[in-house]
Protein backbone atom coordinates (compact mmCIF):
# COMPACT_ATOMS: atom_id res chain seq x y z
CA UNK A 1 -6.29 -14.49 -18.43
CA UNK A 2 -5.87 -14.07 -14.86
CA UNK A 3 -2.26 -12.52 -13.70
CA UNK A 4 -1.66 -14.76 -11.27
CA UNK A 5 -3.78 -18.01 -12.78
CA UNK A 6 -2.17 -20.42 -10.26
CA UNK A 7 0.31 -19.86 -6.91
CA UNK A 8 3.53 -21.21 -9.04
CA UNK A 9 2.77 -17.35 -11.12
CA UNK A 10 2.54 -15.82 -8.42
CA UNK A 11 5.74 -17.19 -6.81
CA UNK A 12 7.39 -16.81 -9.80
CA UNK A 13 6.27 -12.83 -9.84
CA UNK A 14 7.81 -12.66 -6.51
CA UNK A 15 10.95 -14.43 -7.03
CA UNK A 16 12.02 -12.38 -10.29
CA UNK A 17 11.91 -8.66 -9.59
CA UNK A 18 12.23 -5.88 -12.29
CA UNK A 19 14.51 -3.07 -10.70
CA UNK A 20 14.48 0.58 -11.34
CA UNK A 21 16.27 1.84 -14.56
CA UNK A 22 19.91 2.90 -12.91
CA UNK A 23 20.62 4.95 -16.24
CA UNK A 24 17.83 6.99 -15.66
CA UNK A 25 17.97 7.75 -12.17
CA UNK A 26 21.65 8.76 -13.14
CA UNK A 27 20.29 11.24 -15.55
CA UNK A 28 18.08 12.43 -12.79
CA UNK A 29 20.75 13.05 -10.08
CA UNK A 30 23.03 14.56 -12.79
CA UNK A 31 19.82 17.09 -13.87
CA UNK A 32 19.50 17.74 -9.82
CA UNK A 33 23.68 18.68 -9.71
CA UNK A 34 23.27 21.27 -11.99
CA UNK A 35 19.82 22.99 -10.72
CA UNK A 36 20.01 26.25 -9.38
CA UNK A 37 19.84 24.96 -5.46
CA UNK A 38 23.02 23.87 -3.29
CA UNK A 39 23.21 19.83 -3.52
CA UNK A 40 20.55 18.28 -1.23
CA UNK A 41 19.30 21.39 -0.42
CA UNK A 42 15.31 20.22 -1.10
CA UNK A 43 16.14 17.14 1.04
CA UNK A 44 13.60 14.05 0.15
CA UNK A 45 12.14 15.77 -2.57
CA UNK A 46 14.99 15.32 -4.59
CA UNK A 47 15.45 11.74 -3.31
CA UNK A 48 11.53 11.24 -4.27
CA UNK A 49 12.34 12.85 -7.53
CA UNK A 50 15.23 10.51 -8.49
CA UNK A 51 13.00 7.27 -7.09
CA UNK A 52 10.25 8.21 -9.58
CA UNK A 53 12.78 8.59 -12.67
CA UNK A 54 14.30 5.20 -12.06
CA UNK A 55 10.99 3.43 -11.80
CA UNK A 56 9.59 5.30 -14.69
CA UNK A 57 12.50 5.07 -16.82
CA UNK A 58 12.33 8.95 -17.31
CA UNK A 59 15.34 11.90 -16.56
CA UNK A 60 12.27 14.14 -15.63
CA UNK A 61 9.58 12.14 -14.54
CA UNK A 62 5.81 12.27 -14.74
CA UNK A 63 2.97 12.91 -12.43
CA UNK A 64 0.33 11.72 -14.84
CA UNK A 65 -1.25 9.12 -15.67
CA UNK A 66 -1.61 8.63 -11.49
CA UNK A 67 -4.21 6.38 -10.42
CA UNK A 68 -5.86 5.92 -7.06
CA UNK A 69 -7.11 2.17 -6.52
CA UNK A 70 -9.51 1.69 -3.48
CA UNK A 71 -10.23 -2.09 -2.60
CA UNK A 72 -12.93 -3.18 -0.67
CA UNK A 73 -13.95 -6.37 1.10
CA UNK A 74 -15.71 -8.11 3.78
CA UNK A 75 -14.36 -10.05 6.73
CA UNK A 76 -15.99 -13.05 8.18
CA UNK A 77 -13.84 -11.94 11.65
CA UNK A 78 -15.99 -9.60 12.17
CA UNK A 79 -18.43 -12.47 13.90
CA UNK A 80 -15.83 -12.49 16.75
CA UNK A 81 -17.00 -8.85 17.65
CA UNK A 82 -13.95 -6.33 16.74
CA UNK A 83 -15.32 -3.57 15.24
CA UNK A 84 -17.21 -0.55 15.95
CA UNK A 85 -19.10 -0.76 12.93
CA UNK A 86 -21.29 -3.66 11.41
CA UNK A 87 -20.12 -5.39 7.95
CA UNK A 88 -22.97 -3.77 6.31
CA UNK A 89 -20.30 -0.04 6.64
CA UNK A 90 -18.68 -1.60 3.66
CA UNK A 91 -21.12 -1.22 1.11
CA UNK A 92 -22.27 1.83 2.64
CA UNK A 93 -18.93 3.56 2.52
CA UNK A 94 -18.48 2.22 -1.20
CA UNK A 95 -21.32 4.01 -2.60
CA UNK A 96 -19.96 6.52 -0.69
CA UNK A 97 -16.50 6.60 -2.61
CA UNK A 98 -18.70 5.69 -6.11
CA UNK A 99 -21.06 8.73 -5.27
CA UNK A 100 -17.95 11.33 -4.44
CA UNK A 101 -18.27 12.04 -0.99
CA UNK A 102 -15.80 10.73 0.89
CA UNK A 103 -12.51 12.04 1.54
CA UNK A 104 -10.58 10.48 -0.73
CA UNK A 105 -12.81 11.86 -3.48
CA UNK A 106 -11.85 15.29 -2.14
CA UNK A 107 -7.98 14.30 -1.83
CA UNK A 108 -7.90 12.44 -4.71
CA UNK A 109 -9.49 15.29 -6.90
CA UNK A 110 -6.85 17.75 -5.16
CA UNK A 111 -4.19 15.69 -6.19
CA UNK A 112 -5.03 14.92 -9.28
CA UNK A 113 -5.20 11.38 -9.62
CA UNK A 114 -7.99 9.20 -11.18
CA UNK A 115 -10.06 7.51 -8.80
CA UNK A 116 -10.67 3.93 -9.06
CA UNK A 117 -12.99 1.59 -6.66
CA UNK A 118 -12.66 -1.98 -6.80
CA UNK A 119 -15.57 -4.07 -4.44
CA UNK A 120 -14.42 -7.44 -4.03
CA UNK A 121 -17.45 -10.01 -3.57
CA UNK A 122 -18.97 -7.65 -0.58
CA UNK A 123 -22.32 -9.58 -0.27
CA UNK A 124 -19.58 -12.76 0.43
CA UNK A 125 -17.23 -12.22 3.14
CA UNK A 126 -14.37 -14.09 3.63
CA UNK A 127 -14.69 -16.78 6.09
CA UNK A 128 -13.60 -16.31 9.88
CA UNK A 129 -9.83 -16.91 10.12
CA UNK A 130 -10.06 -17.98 14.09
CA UNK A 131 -12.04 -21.42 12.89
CA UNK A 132 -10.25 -21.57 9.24
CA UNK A 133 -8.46 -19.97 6.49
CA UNK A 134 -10.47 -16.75 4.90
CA UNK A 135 -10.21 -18.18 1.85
CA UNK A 136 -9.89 -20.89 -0.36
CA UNK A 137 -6.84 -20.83 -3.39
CA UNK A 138 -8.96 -20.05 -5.80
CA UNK A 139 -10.82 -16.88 -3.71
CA UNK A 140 -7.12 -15.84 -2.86
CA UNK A 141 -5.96 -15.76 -6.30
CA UNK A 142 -8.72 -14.12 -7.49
CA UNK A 143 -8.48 -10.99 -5.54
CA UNK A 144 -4.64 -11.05 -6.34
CA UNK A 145 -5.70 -11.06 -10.13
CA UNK A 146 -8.16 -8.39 -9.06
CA UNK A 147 -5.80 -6.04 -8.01
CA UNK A 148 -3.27 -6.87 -10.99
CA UNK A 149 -5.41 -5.99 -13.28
CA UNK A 150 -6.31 -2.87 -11.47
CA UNK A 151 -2.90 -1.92 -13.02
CA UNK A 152 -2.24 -0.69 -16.41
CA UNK A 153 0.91 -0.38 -17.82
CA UNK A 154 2.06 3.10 -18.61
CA UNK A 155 1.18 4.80 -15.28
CA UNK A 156 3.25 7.34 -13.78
CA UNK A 157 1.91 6.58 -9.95
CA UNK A 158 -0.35 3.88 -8.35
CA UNK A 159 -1.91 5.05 -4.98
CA UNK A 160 -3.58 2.03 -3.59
CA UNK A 161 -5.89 1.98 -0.02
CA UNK A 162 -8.36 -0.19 1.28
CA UNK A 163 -11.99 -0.08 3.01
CA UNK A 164 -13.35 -3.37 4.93
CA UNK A 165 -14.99 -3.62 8.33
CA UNK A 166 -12.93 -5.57 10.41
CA UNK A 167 -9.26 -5.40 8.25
CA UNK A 168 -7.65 -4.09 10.98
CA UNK A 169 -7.93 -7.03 12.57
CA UNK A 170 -6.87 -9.00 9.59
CA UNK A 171 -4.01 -6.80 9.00
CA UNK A 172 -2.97 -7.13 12.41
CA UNK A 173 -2.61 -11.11 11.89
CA UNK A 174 -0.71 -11.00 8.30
CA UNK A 175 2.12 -9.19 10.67
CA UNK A 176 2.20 -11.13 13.46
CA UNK A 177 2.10 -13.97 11.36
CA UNK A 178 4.94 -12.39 9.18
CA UNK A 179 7.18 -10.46 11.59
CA UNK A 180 6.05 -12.58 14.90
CA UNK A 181 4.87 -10.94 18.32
CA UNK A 182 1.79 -11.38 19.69
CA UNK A 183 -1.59 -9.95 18.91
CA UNK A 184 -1.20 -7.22 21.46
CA UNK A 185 1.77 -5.68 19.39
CA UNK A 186 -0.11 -5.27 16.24
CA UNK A 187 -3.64 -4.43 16.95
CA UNK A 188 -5.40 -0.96 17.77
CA UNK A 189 -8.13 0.55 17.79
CA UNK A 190 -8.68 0.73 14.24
CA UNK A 191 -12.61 1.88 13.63
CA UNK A 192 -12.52 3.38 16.97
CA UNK A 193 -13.08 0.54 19.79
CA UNK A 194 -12.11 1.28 23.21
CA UNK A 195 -9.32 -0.58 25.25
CA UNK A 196 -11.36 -3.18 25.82
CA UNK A 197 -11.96 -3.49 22.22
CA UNK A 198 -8.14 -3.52 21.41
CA UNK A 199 -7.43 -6.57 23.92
CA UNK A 200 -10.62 -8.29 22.78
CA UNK A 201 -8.97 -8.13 19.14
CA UNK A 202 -5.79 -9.33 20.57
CA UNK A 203 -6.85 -12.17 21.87
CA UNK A 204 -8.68 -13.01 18.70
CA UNK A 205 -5.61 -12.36 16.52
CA UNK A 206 -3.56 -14.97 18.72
CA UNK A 207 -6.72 -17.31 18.09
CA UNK A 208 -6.33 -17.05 14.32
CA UNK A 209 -2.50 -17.38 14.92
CA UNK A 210 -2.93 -20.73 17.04
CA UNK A 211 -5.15 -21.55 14.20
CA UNK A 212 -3.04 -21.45 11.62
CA UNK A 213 0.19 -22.16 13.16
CA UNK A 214 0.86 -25.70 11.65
CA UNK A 215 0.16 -24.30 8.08
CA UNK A 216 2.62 -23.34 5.75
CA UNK A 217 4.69 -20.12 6.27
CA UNK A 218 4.55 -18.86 2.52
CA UNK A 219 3.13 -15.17 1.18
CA UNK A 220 0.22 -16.95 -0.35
CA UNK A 221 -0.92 -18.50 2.86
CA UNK A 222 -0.22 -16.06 5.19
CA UNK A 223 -2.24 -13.88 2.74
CA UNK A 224 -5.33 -16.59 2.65
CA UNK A 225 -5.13 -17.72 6.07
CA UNK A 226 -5.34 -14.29 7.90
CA UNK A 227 -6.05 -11.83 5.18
CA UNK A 228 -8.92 -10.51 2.92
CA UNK A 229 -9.79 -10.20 -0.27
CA UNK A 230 -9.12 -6.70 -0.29
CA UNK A 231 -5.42 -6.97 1.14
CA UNK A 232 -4.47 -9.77 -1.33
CA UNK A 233 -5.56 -7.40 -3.81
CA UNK A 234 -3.82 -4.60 -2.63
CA UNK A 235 -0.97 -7.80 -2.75
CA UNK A 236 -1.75 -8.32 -6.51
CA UNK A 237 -1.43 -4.63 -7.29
CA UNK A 238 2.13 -4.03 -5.69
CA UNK A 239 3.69 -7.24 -7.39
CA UNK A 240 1.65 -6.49 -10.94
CA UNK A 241 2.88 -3.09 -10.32
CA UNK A 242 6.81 -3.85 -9.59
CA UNK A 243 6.57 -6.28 -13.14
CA UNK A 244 5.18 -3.38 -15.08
CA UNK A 245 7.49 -0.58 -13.35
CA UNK A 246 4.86 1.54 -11.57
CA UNK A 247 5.80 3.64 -8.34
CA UNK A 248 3.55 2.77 -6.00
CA UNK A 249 2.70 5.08 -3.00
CA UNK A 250 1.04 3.32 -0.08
CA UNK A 251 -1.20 4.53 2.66
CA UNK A 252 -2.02 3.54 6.31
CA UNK A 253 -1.68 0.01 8.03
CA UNK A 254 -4.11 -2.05 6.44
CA UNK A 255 -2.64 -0.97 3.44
CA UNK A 256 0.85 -1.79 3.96
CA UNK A 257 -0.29 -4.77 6.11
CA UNK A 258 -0.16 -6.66 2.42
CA UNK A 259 3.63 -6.12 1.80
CA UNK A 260 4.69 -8.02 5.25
CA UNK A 261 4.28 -11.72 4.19
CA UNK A 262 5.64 -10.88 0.61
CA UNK A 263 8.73 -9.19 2.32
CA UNK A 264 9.75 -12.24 4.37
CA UNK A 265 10.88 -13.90 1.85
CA UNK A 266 11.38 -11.16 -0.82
CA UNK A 267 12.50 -7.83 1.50
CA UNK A 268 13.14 -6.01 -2.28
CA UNK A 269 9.42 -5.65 -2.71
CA UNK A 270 9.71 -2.39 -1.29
CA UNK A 271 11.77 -1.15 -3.65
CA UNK A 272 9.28 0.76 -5.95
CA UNK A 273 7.13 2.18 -2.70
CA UNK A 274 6.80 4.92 -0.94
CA UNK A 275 5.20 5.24 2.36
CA UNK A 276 3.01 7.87 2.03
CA UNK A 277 2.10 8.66 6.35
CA UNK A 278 2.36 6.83 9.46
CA UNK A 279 -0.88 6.42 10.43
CA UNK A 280 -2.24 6.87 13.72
CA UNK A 281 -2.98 3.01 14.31
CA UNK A 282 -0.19 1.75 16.88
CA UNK A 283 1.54 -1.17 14.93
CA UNK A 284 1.66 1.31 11.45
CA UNK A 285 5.42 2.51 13.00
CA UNK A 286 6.58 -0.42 13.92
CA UNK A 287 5.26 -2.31 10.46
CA UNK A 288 7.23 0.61 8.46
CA UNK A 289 10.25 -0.30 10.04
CA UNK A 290 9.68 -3.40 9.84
CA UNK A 291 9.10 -2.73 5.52
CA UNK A 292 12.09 -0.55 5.73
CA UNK A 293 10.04 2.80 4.71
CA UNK A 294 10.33 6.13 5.97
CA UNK A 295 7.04 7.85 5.66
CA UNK A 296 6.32 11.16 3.86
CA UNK A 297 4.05 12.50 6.24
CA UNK A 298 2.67 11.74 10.09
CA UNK A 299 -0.48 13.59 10.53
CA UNK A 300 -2.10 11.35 12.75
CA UNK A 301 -4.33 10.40 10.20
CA UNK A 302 -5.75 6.65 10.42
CA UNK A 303 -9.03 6.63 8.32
CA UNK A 304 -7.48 4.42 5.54
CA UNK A 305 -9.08 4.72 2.05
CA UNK A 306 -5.96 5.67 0.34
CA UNK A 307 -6.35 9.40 1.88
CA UNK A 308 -2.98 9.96 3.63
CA UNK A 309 -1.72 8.28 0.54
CA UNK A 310 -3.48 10.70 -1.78
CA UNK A 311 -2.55 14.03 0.42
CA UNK A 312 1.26 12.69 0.12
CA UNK A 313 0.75 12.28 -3.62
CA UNK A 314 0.81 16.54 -3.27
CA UNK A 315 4.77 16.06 -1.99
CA UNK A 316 5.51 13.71 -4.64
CA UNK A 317 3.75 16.36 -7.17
CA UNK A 318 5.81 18.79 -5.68
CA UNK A 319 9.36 17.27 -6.09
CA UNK A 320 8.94 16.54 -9.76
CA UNK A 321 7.79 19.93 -10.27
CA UNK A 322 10.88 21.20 -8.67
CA UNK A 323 13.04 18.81 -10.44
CA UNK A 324 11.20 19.12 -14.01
CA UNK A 325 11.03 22.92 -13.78
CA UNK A 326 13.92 24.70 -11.93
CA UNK A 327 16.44 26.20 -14.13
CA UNK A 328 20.12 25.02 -14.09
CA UNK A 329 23.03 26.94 -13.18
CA UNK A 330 24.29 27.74 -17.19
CA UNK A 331 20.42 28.60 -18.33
CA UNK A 332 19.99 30.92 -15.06
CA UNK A 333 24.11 32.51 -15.92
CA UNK A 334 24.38 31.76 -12.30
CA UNK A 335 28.20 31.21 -11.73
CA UNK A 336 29.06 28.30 -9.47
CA UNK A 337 32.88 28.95 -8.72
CA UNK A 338 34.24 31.81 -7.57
């Protein structure tokens, strides 16, 4: 059975929450008072560590089972001319992932996490959003159920990213739709067009806007008016994620792009992610801030495909190691008064 069979599910998912186990992340910030380190002395990693044991319901939490989850869809948008790169990149670049080459093979293998990739009906883009919605109920709650059941329970860390020709585009429009502003706020240059490009997709996102702008201001239409099937999924993962109590770590714009129209009406969603980077694409800064999320890292990274996620899954690594593995004061006979 689908996760999300019908939009009253997926409401319902959104409107009831699970929050993080408080007894556990108590455990966890006593187990950080007594480690050999003055208090708050290893900054956000001891934040990240006390996020992960209240979502996993662990004093020490786990790095393993951690799952990477790349999406991947096709935009009928792309017609209107905002890409670089023709629709066909899609496929190309999923073989790519499916073959190991790409760079979140590499990362992903460096970080240890499993390596999933999800192609949502690539030989069937989603219709153009400046002349209707993308898709149809039952193509939107499909890829939501797609990406729910990309999640099993039992997972110590879901790192999700995206590929699609033309998303950015898309992703740009699920904000501006969500957050308002106009199209020139949100887009960039995304695959790599020039400034000509970037107004040219501007004016197409306030298209799809004027488009749409009678319809229905819910998560589930802003998600099948101006979205993809990849984003939705991404959508599906989060929320399947939050009812099953997996951290989530999230990576560039696109990416995040899927949380906006669920945090308009439900601004907890957040609650189990991290931001893994600020990406290079203009609107990613003002989106986070938007979310509420303080990224882990700002390389000026903006390839999407879950890598900035998986290099910041190497921090995350890092602070439960520390937390898991330092000894306290009374096992180290380190005195802590004079």
């Amino acid at each position: 059975m689908s996760a999300f069979q019908d939009i009253a599910a997926f409401d319902a998912a959104l409107a009831n929450l699970t929050r993080a186990d408080a007894a556990a992340t108590s455990a966890a910030r006593a187990r950080q008072a007594e480690l050999t380190k003055p208090a708050g002395s290893l900054g956000r990693l001891e934040a990240i560590a006390l996020f992960m044991a209240g979502w996993q319901g662990r004093e020490r939490p786990l790095m393993a089972p951690a799952r990477a989850v790349i999406f991947a869809g096709n935009h009928g948008v792309v017609a209107q001319g905002v890409s670089a790169y023709p629709a066909s990149v899609t496929r190309a670049m999923v073989a790519n992932f499916e073959s190991g080459g790409a760079a979140i093979n590499a990362l992903a293998n460096v970080a240890g996490l499993d390596l999933k990739v999800v192609a949502l009906d690539l030989d069937r883009p989603t219709a153009d959003c400046t002349k209707g919605p993308a898709m149809n109920e039952a193509e939107c709650l499909a890829a939501l159920s797609a990406g729910a059941a990309a999640v099993d329970p039992g997972l110590a860390l879901l790192v999700l990213g995206e590929m699609g020709i033309g998303n950015s585009t898309a992703a740009a429009a699920l904000c501006a739709r969500s957050f308002g502003g106009a199209g020139s706020d949100w887009v960039g240059p995304g695959t790599g067009v020039d400034n000509a490009g970037v107004t040219h997709k501007a004016a197409v996102v306030e298209r799809a806007l004027a488009r749409h702008a009678a319809a229905p201001m819910t998560p589930f239409e802003t998600l099948r008016r101006v979205g993809g099937r990849e984003i939705a999924a991404i959508a599906g993962a989060i929320l399947r994620a939050r009812q099953l109590r997996v951290p989530v770590l999230l990576d560039g714009f696109i990416c995040c792009s899927a949380l906006a129209p669920l945090a308009v009406v439900a601004p907890a969603i957040v609650d189990h992610c991290l931001a893994g980077h600020v990406s290079a694409e203009p609107g990613h800064r003002r989106l986070l801030d938007r979310l509420g999320l303080d990224p882990l890292l700002a390389l000026d990274m903006r390839l999407g495909e879950g890598s900035g996620a998986a290099l910041a899954a190497g921090i995350v690594r890092a602070a439960l190691a520390a937390h898991a593995r330092m000894a306290t004061f009374a096992q180290a006979n380190v005195a802590t008064a004079g």
